[in-house]
N, C-alpha and C. Protein backbone atom coordinates (compact mmCIF):
# COMPACT_ATOMS: atom_id res chain seq x y z
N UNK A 1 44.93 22.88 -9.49
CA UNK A 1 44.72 22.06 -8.33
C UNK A 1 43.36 22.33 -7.70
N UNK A 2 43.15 23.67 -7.47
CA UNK A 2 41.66 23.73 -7.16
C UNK A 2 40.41 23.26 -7.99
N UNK A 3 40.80 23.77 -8.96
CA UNK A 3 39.80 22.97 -10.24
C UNK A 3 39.09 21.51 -9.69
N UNK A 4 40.75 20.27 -9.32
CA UNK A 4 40.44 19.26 -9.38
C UNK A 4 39.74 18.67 -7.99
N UNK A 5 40.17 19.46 -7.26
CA UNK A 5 39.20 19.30 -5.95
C UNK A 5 38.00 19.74 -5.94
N UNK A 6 38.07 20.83 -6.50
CA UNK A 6 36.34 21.59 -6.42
C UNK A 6 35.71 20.12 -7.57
N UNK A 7 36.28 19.98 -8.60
CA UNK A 7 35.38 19.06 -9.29
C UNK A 7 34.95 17.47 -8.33
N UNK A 8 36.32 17.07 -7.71
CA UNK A 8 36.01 15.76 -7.35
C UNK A 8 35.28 16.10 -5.96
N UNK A 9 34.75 17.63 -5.14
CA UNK A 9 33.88 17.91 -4.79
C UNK A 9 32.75 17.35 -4.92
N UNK A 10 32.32 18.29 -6.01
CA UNK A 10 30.91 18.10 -7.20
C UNK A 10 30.98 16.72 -7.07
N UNK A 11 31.64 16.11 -7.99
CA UNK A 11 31.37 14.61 -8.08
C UNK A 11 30.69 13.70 -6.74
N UNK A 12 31.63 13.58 -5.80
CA UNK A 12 31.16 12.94 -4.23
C UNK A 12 29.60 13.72 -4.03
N UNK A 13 29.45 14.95 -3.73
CA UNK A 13 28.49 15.18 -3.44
C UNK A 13 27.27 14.70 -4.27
N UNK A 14 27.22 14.46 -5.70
CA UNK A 14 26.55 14.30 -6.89
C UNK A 14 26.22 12.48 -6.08
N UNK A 15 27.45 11.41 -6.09
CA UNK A 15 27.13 10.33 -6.02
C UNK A 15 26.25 9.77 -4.87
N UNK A 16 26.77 10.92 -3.83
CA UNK A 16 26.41 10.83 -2.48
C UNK A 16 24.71 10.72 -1.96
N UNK A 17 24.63 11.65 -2.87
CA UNK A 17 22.84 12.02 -3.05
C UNK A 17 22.38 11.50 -3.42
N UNK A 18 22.44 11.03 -4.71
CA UNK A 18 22.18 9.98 -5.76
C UNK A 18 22.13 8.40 -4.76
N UNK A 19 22.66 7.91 -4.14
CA UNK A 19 22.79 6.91 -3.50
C UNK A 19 22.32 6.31 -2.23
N UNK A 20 21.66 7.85 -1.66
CA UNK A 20 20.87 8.24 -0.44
C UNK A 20 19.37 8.10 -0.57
N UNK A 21 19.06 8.37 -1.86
CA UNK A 21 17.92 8.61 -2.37
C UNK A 21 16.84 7.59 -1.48
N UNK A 22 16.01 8.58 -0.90
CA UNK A 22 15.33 7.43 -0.30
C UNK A 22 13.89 7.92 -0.95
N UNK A 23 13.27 6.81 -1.81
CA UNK A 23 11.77 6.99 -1.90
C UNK A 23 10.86 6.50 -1.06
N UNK A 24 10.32 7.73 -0.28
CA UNK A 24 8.78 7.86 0.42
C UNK A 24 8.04 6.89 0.25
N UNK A 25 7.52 6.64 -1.32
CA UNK A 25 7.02 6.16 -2.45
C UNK A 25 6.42 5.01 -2.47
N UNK A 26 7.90 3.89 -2.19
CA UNK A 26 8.34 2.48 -2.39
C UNK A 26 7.56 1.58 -1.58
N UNK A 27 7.16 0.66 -2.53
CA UNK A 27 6.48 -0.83 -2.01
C UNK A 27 7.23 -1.59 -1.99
N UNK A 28 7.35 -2.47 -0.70
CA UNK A 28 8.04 -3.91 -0.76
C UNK A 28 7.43 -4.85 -0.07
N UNK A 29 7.95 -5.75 0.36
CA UNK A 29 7.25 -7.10 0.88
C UNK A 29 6.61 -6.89 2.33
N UNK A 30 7.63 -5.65 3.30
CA UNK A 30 7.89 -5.76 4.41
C UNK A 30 7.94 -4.32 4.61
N UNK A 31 7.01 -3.26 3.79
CA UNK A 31 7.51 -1.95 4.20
C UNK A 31 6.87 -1.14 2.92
N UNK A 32 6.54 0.06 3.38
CA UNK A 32 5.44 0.76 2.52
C UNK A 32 6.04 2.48 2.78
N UNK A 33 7.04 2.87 1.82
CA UNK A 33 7.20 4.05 2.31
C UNK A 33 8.81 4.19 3.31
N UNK A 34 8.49 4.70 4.34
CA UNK A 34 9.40 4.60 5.73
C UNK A 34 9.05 3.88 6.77
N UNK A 35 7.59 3.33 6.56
CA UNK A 35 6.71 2.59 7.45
C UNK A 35 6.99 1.10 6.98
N UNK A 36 7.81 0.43 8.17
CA UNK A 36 7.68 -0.87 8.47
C UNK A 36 6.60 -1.96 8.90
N UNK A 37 6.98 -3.52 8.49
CA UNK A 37 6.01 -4.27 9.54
C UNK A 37 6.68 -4.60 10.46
N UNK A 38 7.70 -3.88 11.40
CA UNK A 38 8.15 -3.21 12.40
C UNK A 38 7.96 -2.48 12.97
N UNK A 39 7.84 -1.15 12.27
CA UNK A 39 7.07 0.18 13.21
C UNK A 39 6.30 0.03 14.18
N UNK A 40 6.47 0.81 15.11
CA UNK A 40 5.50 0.71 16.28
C UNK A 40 4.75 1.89 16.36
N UNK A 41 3.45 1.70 16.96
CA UNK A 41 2.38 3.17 16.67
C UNK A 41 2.92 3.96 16.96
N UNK A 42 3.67 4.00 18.49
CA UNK A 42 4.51 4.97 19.30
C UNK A 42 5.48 5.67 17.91
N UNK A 43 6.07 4.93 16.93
CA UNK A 43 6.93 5.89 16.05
C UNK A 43 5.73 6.59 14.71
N UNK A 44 5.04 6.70 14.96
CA UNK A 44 4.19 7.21 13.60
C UNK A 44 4.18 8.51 13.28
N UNK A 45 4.38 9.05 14.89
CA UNK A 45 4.52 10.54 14.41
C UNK A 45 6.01 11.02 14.13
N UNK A 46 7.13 9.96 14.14
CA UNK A 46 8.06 10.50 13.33
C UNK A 46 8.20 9.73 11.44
N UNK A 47 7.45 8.98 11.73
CA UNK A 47 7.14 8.52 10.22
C UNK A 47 6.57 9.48 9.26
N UNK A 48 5.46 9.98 9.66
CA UNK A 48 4.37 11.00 9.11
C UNK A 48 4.78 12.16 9.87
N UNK A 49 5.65 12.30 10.15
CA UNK A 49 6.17 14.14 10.35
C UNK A 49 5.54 15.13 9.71
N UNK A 50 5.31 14.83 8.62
CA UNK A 50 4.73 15.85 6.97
C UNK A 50 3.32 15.69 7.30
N UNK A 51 2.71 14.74 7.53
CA UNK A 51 1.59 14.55 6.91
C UNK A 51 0.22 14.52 8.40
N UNK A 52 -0.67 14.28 8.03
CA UNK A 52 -1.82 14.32 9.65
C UNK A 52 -2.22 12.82 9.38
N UNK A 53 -2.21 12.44 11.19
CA UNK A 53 -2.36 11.40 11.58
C UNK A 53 -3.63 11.36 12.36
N UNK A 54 -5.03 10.95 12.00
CA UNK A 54 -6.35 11.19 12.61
C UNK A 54 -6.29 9.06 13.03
N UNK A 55 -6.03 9.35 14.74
CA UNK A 55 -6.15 7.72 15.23
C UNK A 55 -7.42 8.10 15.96
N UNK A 56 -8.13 6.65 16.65
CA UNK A 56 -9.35 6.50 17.22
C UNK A 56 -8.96 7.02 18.71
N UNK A 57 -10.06 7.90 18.93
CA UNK A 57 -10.03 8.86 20.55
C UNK A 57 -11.25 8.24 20.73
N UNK A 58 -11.07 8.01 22.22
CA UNK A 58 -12.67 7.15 23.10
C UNK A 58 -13.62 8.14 23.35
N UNK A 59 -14.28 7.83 22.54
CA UNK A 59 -15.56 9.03 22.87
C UNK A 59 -16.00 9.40 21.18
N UNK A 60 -15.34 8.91 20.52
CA UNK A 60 -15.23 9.30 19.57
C UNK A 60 -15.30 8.35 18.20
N UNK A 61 -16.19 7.62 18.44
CA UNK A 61 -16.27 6.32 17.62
C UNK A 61 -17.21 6.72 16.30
N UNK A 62 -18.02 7.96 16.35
CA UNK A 62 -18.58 7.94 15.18
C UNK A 62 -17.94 8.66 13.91
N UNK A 63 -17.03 9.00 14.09
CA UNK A 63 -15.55 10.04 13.33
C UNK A 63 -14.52 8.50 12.42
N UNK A 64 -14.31 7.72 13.65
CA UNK A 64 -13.18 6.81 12.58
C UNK A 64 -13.40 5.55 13.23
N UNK A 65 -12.94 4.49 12.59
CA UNK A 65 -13.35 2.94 13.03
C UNK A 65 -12.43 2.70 14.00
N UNK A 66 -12.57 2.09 15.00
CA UNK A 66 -11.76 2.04 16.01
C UNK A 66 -10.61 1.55 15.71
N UNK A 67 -10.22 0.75 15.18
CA UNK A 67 -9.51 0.02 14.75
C UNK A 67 -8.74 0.20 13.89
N UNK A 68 -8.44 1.49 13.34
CA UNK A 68 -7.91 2.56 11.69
C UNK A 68 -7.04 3.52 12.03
N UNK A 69 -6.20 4.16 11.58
CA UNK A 69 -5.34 5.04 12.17
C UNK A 69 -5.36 5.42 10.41
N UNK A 70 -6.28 6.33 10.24
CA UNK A 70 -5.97 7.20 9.00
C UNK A 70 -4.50 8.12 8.71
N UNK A 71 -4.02 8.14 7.43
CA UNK A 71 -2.60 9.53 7.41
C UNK A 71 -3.05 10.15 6.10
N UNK A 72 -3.41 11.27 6.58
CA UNK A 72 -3.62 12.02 5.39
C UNK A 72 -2.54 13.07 5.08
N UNK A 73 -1.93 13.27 4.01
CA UNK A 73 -1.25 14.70 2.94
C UNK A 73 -1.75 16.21 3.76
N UNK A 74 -0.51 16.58 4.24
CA UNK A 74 -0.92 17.75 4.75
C UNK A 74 -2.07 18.43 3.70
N UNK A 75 -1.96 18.01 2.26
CA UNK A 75 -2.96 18.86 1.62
C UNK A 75 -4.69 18.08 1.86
N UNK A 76 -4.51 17.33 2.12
CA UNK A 76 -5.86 16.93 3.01
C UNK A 76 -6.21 15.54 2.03
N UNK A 77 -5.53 14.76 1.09
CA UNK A 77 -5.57 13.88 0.95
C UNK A 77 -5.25 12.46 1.18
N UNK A 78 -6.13 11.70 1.59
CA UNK A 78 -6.12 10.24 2.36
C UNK A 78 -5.09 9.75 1.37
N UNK A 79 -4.01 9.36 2.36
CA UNK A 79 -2.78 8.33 1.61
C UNK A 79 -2.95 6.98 1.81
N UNK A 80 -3.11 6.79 3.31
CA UNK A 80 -3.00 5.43 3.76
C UNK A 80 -4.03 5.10 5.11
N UNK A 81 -4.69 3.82 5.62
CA UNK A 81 -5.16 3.65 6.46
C UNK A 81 -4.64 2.62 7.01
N UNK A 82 -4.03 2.47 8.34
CA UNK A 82 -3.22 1.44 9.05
C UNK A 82 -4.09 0.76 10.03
N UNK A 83 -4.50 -0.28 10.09
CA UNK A 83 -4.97 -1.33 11.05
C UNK A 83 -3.82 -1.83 11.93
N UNK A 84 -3.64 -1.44 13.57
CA UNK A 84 -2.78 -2.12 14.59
C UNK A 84 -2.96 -3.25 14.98
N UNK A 85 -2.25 -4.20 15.03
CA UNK A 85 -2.45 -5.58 15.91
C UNK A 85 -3.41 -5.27 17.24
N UNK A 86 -2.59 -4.19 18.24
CA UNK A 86 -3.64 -4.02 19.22
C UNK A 86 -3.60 -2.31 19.24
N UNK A 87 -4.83 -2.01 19.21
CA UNK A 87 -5.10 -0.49 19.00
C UNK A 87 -5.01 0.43 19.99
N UNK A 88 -4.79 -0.16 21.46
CA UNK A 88 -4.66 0.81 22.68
C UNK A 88 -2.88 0.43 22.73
N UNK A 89 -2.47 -0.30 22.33
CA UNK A 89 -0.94 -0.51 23.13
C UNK A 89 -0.11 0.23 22.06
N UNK A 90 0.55 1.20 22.40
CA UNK A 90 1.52 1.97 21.75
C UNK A 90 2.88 1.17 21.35
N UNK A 91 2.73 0.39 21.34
CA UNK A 91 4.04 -0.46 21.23
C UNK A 91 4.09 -1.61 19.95
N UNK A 92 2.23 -1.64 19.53
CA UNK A 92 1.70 -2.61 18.76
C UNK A 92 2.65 -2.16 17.33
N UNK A 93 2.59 -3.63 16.38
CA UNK A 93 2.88 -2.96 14.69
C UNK A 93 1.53 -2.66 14.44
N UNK A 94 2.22 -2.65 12.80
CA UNK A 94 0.63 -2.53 12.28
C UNK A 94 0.92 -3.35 11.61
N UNK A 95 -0.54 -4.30 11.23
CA UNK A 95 -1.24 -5.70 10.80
C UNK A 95 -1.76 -5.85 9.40
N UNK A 96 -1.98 -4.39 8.98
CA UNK A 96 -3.03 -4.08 7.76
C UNK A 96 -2.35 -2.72 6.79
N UNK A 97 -2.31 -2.91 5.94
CA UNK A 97 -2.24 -1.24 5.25
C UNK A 97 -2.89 -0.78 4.18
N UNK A 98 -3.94 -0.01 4.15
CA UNK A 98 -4.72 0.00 2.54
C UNK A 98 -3.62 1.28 2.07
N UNK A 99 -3.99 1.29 0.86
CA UNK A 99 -3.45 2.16 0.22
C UNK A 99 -4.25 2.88 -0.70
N UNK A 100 -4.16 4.37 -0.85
CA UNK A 100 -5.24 5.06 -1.39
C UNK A 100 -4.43 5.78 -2.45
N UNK A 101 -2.73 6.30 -2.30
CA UNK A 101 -2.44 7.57 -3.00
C UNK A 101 -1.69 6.87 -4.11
N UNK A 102 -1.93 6.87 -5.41
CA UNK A 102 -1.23 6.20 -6.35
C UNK A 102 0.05 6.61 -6.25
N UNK A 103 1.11 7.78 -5.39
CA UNK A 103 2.28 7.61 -5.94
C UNK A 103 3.01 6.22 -5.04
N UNK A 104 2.31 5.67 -4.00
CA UNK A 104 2.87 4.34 -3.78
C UNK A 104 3.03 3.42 -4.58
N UNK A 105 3.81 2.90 -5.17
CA UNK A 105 4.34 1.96 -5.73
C UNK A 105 5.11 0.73 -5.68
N UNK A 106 5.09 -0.48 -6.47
CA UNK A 106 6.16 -1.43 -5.91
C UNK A 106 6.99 -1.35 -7.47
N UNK A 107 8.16 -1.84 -6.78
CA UNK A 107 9.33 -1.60 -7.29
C UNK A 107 9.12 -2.44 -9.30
N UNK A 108 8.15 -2.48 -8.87
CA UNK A 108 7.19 -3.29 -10.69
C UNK A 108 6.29 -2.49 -11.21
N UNK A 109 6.08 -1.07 -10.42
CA UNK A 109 4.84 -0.06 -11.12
C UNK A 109 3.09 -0.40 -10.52
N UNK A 110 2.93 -1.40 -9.62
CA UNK A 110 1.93 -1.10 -9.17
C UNK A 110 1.52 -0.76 -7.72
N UNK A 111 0.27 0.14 -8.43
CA UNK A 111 -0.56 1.39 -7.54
C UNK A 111 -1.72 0.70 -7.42
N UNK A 112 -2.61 1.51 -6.49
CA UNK A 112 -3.51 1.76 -6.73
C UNK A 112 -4.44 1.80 -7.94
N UNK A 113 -3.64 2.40 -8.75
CA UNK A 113 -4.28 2.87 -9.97
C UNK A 113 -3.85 1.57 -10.85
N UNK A 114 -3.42 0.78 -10.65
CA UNK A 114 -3.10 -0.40 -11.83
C UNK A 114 -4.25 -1.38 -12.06
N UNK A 115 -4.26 -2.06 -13.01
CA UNK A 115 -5.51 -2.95 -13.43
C UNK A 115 -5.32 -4.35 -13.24
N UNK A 116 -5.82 -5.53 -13.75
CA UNK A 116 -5.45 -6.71 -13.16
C UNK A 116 -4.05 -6.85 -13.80
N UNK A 117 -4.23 -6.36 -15.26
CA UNK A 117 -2.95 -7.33 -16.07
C UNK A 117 -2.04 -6.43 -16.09
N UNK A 118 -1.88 -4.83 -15.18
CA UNK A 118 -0.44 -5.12 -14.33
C UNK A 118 -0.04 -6.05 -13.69
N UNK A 119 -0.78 -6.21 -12.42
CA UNK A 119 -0.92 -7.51 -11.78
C UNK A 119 -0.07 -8.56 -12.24
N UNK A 120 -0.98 -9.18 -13.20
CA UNK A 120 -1.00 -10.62 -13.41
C UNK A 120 0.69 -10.54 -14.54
N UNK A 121 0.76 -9.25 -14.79
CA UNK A 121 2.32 -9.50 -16.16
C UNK A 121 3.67 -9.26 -14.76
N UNK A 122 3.18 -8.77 -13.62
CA UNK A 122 4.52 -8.97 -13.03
C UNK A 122 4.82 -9.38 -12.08
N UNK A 123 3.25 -10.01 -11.26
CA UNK A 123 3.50 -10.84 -10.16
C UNK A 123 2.17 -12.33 -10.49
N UNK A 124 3.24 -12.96 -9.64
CA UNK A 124 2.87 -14.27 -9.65
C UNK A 124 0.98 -14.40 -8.72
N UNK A 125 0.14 -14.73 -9.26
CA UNK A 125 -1.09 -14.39 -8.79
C UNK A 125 -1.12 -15.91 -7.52
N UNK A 126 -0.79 -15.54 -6.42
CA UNK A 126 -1.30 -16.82 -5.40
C UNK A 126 -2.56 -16.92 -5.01
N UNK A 127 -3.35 -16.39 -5.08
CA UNK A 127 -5.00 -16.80 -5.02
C UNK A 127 -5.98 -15.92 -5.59
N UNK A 128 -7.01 -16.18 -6.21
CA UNK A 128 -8.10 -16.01 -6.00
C UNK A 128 -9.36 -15.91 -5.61
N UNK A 129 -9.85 -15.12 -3.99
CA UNK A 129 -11.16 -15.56 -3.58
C UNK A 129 -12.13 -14.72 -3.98
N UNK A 130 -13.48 -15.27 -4.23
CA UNK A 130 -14.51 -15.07 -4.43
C UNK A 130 -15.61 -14.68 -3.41
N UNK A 131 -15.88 -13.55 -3.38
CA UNK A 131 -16.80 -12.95 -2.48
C UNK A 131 -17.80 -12.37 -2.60
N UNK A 132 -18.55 -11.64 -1.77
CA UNK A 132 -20.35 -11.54 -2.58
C UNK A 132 -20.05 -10.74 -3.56
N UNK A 133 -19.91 -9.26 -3.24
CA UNK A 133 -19.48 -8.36 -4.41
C UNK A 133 -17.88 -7.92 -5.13
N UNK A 134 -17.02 -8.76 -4.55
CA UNK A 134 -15.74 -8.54 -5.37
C UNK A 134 -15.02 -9.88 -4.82
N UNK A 135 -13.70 -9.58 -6.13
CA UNK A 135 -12.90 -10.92 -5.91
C UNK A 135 -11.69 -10.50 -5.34
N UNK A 136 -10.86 -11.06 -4.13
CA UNK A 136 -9.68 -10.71 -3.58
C UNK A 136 -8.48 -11.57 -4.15
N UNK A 137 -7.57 -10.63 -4.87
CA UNK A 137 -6.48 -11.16 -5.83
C UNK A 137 -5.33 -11.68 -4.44
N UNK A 138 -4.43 -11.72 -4.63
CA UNK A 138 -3.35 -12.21 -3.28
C UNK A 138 -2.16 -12.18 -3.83
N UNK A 139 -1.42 -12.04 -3.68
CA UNK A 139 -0.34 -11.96 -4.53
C UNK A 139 1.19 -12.03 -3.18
N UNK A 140 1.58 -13.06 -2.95
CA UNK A 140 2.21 -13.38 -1.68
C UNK A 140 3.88 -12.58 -1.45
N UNK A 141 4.21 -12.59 -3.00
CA UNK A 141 5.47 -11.88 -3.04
C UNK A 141 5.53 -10.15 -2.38
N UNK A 142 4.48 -9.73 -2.77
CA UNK A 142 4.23 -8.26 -2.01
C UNK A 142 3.54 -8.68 -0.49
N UNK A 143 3.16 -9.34 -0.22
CA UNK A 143 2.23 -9.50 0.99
C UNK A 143 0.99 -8.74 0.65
N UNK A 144 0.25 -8.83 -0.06
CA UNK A 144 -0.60 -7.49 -1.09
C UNK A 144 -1.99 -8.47 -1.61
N UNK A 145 -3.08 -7.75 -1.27
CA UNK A 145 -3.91 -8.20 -1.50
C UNK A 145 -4.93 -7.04 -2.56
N UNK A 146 -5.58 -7.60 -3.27
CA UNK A 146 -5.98 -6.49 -4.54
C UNK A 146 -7.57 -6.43 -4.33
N UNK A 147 -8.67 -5.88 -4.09
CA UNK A 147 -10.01 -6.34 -3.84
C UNK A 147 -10.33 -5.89 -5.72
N UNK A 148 -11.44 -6.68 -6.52
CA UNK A 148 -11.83 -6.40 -7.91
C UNK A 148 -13.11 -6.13 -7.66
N UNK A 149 -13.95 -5.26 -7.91
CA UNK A 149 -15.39 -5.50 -7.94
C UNK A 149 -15.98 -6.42 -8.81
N UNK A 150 -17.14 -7.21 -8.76
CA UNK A 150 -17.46 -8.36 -9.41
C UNK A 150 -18.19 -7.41 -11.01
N UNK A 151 -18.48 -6.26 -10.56
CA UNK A 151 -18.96 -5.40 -12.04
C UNK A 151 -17.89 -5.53 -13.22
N UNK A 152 -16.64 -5.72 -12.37
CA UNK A 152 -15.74 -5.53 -13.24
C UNK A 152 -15.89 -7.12 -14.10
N UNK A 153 -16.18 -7.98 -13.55
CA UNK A 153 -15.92 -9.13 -13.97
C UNK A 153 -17.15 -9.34 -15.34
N UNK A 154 -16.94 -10.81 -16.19
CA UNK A 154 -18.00 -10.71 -17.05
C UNK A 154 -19.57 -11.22 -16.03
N UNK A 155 -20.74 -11.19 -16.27
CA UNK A 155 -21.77 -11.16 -15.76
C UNK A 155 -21.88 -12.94 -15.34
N UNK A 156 -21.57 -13.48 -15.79
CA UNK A 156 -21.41 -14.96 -15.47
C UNK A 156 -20.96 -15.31 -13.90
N UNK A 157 -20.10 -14.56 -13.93
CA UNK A 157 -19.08 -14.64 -12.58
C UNK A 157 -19.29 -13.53 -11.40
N UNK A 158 -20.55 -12.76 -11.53
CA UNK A 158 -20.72 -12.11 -10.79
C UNK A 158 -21.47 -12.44 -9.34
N UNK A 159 -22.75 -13.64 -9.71
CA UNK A 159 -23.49 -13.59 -8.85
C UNK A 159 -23.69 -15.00 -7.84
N UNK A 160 -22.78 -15.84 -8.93
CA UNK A 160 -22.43 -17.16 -7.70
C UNK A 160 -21.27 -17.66 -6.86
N UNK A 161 -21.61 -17.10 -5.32
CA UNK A 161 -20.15 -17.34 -4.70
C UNK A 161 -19.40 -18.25 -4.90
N UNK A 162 -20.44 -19.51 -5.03
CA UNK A 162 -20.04 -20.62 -5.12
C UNK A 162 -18.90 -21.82 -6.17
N UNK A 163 -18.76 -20.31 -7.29
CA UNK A 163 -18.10 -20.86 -8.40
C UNK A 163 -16.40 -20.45 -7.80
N UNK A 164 -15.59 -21.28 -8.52
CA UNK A 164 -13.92 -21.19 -8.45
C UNK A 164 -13.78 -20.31 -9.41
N UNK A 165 -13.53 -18.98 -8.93
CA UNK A 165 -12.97 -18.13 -10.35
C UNK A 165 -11.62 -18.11 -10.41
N UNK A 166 -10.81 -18.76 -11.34
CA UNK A 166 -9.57 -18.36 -11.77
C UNK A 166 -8.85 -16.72 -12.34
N UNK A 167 -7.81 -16.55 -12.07
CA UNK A 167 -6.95 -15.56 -12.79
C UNK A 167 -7.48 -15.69 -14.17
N UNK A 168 -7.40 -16.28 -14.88
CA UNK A 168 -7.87 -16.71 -16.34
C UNK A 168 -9.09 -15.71 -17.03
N UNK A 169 -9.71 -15.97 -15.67
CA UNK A 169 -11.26 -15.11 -16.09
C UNK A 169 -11.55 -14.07 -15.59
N UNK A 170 -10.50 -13.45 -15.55
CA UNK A 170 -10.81 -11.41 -14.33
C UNK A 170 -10.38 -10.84 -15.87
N UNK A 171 -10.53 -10.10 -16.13
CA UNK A 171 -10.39 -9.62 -17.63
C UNK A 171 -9.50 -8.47 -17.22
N UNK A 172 -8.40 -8.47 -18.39
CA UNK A 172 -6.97 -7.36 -18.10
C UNK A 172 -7.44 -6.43 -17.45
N UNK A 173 -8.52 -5.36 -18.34
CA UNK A 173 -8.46 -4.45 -17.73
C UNK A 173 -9.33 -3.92 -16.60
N UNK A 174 -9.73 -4.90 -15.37
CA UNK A 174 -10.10 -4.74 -14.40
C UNK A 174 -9.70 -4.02 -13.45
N UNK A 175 -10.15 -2.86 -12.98
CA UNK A 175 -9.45 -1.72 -12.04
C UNK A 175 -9.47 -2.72 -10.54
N UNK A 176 -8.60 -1.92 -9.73
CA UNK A 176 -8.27 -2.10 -8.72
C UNK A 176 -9.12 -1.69 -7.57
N UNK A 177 -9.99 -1.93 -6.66
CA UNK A 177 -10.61 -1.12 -5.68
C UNK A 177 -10.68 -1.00 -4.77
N UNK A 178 -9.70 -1.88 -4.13
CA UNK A 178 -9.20 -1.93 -3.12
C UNK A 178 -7.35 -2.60 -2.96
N UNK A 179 -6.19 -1.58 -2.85
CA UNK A 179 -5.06 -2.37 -2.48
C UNK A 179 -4.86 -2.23 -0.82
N UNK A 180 -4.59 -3.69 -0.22
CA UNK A 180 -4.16 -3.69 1.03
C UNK A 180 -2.56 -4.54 1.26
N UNK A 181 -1.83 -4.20 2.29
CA UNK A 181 -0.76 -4.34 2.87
C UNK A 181 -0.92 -5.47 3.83
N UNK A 182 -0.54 -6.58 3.86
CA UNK A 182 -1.26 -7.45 4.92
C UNK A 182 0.03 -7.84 5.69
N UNK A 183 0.52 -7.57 6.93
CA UNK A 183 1.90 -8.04 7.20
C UNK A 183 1.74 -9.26 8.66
């Protein structure tokens, strides 16, 4: 009899955990991590409990952009940079999210670190704009915007804004150099 309790113990506790599992990690449409496009600045320091939160202090404009609320890895690496709707009101969301630390991910494998034709093999590409030095991918299902440098592109397509560049013509393995969170 004890056997079968201590086991169906084990078991509950085993499923329990297993089912709780919350990844840090996780990209979605509406949420990056534990951080919502809900959150309010006022909750950041229980979001980033772990980690350092360097926001803009008045007096202090030549340190961080006013407008940025850096979170860096207690080990001193930049994870994420959050842009607020309004940057003095503690109550604001946030509007913007870049992303720097590849273990963020969306629930399809892309990081930071992914190239276009992650991209393009598991999300639906909704725009392409063309800008002086890179092209901004869009991708509406993540709310996710991808910046490409135009180096990456072939030399044709580098130097006239003026041309329509399609998905067609960013070549697979184009790195990523900028991912942002746009909510």
């Amino acid at each position: 009899m004890k056997k079968t309790i201590l086991s169906l113990a084990v078991l509950a506790v085993t499923c329990f955990s297993c089912s709780t599992k919350n990844d840090n990690f996780a990209i979605a449409k509406d949420s990056i991590g534990e951080l919502t496009s809900e959150t309010q600045l006022k909750d950041l320091e229980t979001v980033f409990k772990n980690d350092s939160i360097v926001k803009y202090v008045p007096g202090g404009e030549f340190t961080v952009s006013i407008d940025e609320i850096e979170i860096f890895e207690k080990g001193g690496s930049k994870m994420l940079t959050l842009s607020p709707a309004n940057v003095m009101d503690s109550t604001s969301v946030i509007k913007t999210v870049q992303v720097f630390d590849p273990r963020y991910k969306s629930d399809k494998g892309i990081s930071a670190l992914s190239t276009f034709k992650d991209i393009q093999d598991n999300y639906k590409i909704s725009s392409v704009d063309n800008l002086i030095n890179s092209v901004i991918v869009s991708v509406n299902e993540l709310n996710a915007s991808f910046t490409i440098d135009k180096k990456e592109l072939p030399s044709n397509l580098r130097f006239d804004m003026s041309l329509h560049i399609e998905a067609s013509q960013i070549p697979d393995t184009a790195k990523i150099k900028y991912f942002f969170l746009n909510w």
